[in-house]
C-alpha atoms as a PDB file:
ATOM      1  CA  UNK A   1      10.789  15.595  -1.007  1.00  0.00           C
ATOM      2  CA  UNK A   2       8.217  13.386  -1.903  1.00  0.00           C
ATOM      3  CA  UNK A   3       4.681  13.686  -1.223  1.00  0.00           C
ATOM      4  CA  UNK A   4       2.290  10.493  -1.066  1.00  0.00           C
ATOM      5  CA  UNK A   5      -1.501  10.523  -1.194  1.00  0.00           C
ATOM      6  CA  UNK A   6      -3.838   7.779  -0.678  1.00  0.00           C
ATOM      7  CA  UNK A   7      -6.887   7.130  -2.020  1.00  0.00           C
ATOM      8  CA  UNK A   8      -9.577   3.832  -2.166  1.00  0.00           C
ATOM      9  CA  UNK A   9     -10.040   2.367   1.067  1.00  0.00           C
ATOM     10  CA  UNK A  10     -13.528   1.811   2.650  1.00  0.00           C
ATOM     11  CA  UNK A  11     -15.917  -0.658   3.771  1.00  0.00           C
ATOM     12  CA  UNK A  12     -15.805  -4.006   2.135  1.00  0.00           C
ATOM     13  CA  UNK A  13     -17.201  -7.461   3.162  1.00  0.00           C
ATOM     14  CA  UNK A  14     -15.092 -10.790   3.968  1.00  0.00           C
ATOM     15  CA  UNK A  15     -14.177 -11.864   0.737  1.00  0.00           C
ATOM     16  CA  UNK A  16     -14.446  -9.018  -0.785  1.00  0.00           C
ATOM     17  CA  UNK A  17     -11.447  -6.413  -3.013  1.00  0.00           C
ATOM     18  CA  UNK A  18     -10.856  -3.237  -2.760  1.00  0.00           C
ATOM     19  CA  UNK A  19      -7.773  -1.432  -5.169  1.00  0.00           C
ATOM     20  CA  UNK A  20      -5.638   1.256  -3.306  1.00  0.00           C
ATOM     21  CA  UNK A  21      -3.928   4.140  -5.234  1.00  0.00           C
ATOM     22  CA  UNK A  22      -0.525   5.915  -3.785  1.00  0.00           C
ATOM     23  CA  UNK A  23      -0.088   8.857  -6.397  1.00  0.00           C
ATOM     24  CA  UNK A  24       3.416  10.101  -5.795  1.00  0.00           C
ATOM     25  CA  UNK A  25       4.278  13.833  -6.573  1.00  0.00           C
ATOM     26  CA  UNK A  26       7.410  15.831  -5.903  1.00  0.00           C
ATOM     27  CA  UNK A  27       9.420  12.531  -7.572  1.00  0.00           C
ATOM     28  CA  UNK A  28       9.134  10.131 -10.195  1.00  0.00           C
ATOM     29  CA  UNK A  29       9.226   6.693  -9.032  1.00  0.00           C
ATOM     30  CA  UNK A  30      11.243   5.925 -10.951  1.00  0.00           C
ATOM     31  CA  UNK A  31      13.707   7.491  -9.185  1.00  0.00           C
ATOM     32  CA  UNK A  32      12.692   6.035  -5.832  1.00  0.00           C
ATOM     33  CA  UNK A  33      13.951   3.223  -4.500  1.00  0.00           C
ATOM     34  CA  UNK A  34      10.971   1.254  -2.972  1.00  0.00           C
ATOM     35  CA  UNK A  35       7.772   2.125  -3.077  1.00  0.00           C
ATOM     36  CA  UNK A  36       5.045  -0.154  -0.746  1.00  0.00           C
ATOM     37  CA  UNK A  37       2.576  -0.233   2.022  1.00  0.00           C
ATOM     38  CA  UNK A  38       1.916  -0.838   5.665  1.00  0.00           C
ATOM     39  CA  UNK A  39      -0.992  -1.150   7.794  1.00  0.00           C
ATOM     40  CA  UNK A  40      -1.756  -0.640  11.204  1.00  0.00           C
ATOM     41  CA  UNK A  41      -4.201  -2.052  13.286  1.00  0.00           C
ATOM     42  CA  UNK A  42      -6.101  -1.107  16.561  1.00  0.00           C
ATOM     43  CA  UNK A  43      -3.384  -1.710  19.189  1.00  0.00           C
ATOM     44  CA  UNK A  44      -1.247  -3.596  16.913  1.00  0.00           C
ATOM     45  CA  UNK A  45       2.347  -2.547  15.560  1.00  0.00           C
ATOM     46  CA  UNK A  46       2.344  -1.461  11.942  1.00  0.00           C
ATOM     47  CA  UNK A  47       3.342  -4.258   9.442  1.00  0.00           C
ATOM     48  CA  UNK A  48       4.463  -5.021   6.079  1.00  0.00           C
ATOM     49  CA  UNK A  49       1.868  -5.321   3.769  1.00  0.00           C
ATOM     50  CA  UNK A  50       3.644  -5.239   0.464  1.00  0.00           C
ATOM     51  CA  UNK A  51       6.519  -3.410  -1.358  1.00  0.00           C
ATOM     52  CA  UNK A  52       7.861  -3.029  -4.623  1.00  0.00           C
ATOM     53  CA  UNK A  53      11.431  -1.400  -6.142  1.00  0.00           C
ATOM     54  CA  UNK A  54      11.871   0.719  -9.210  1.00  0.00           C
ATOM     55  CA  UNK A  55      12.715  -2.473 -11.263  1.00  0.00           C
ATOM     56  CA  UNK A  56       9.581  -3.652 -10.272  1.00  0.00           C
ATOM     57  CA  UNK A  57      11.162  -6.891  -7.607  1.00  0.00           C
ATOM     58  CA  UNK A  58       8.128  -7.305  -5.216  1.00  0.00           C
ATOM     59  CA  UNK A  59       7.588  -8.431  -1.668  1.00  0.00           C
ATOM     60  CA  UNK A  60       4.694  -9.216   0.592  1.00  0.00           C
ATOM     61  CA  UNK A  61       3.782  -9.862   4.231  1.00  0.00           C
ATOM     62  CA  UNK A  62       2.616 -13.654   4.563  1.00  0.00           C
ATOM     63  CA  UNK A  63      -0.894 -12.827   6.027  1.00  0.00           C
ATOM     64  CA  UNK A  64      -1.533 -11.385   2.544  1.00  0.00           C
ATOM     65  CA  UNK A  65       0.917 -13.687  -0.306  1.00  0.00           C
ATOM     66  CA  UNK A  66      -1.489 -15.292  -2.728  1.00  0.00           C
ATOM     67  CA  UNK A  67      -4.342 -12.557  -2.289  1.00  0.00           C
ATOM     68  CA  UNK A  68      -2.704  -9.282  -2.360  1.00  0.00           C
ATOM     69  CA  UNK A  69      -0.824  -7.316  -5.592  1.00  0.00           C
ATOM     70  CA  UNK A  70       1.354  -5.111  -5.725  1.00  0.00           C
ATOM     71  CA  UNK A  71       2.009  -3.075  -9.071  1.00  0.00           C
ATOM     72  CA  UNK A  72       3.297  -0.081 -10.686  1.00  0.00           C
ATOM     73  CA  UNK A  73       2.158   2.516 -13.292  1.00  0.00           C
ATOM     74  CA  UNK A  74       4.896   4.676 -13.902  1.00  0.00           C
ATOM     75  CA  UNK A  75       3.638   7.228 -16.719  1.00  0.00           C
ATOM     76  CA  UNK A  76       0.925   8.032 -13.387  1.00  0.00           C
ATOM     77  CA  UNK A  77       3.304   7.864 -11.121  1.00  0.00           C
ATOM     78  CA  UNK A  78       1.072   5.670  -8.643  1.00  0.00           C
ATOM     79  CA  UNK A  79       1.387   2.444  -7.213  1.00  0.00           C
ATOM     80  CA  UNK A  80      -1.466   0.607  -6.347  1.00  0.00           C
ATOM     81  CA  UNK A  81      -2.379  -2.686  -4.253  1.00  0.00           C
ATOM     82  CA  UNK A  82      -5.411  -4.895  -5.240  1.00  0.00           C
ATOM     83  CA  UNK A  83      -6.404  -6.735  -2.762  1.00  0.00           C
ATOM     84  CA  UNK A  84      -8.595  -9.605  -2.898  1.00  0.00           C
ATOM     85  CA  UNK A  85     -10.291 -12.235  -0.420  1.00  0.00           C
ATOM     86  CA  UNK A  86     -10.121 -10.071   2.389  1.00  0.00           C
ATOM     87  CA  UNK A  87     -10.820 -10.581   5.997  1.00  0.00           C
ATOM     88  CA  UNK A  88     -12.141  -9.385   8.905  1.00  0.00           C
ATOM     89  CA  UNK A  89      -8.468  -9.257  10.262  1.00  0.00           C
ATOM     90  CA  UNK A  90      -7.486  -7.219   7.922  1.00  0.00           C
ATOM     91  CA  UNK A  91      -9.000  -4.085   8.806  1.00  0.00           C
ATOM     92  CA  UNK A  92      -6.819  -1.387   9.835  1.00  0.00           C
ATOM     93  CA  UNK A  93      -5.232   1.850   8.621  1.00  0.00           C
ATOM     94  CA  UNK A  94      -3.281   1.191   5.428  1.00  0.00           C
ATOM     95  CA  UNK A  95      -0.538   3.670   4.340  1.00  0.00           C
ATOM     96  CA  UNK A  96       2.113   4.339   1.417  1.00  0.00           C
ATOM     97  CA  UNK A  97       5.321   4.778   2.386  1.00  0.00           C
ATOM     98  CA  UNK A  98       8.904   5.531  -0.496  1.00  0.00           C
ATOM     99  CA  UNK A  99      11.925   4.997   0.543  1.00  0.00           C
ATOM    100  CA  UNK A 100      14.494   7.463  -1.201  1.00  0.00           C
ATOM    101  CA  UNK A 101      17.846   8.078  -0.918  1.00  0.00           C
ATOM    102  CA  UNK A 102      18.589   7.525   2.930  1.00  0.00           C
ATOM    103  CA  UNK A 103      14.896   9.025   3.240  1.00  0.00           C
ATOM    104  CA  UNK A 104      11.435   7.442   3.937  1.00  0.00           C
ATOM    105  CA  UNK A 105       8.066   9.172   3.366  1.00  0.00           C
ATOM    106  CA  UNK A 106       4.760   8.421   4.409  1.00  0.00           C
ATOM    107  CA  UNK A 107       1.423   9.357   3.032  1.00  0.00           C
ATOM    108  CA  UNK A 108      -1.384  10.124   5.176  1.00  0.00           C
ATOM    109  CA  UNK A 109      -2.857   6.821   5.241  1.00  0.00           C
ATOM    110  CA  UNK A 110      -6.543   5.577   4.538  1.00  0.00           C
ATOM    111  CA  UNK A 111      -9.134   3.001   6.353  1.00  0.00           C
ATOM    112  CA  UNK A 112      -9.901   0.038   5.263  1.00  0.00           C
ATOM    113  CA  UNK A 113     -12.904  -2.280   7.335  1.00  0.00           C
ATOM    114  CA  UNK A 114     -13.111  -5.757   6.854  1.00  0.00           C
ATOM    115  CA  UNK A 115     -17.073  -6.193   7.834  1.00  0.00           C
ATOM    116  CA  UNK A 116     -20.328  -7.587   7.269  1.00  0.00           C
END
């Protein structure tokens, strides 16, 4: 099992960052496979946001490539996603997700709003 909590979203402004934290317990990552997040809009089907593997190859969505990172700390056992330049468009529910083994876990997710 691996358990996946969230922490950092809020209320930013266009054009502003915010930093998200996914602590992983139950696991080290460095023993899971992918580690990454999605978000989910209002009425809109959940979407890659960005993902990275235990030997640290990245990936992102291409609303977010050039303003979004994805990274690693693996004595915390978190991954985190700064994200900068944001817009309105990308307000929605943002959530962690590992993929292990044949498994995938989620974490409970956290808000992020996009507004001025």
């Amino acid at each position: 099992q691996v358990q996946l909590v969230e922490s950092g979203g809020g209320l930013v402004q266009p054009g502003g960052s915010l930093r998200l934290s996914c602590a992983a317990s139950g696991r080290s990552i460095f023993s899971i496979n992918v580690m990454g997040w999605y978000r989910q809009a209002p009425g809109k089907q959940r979407e890659l946001v960005a993902r990275i593997s235990n030997i640290g190859r990245t990936r992102y969505g291409d609303s977010v490539k050039g303003r979004f990172t994805i990274s690693r700390d693996n004595a915390k056992n978190t991954v985190f996603l700064q994200m900068n330049s944001l817009k309105p468009e990308g307000t929605a529910v943002y959530y962690c997700y590992a993929e292990f083994l044949d498994l995938v876990f989620w974490g409970q997710g956290t808000q992020v709003t996009v507004s001025s």
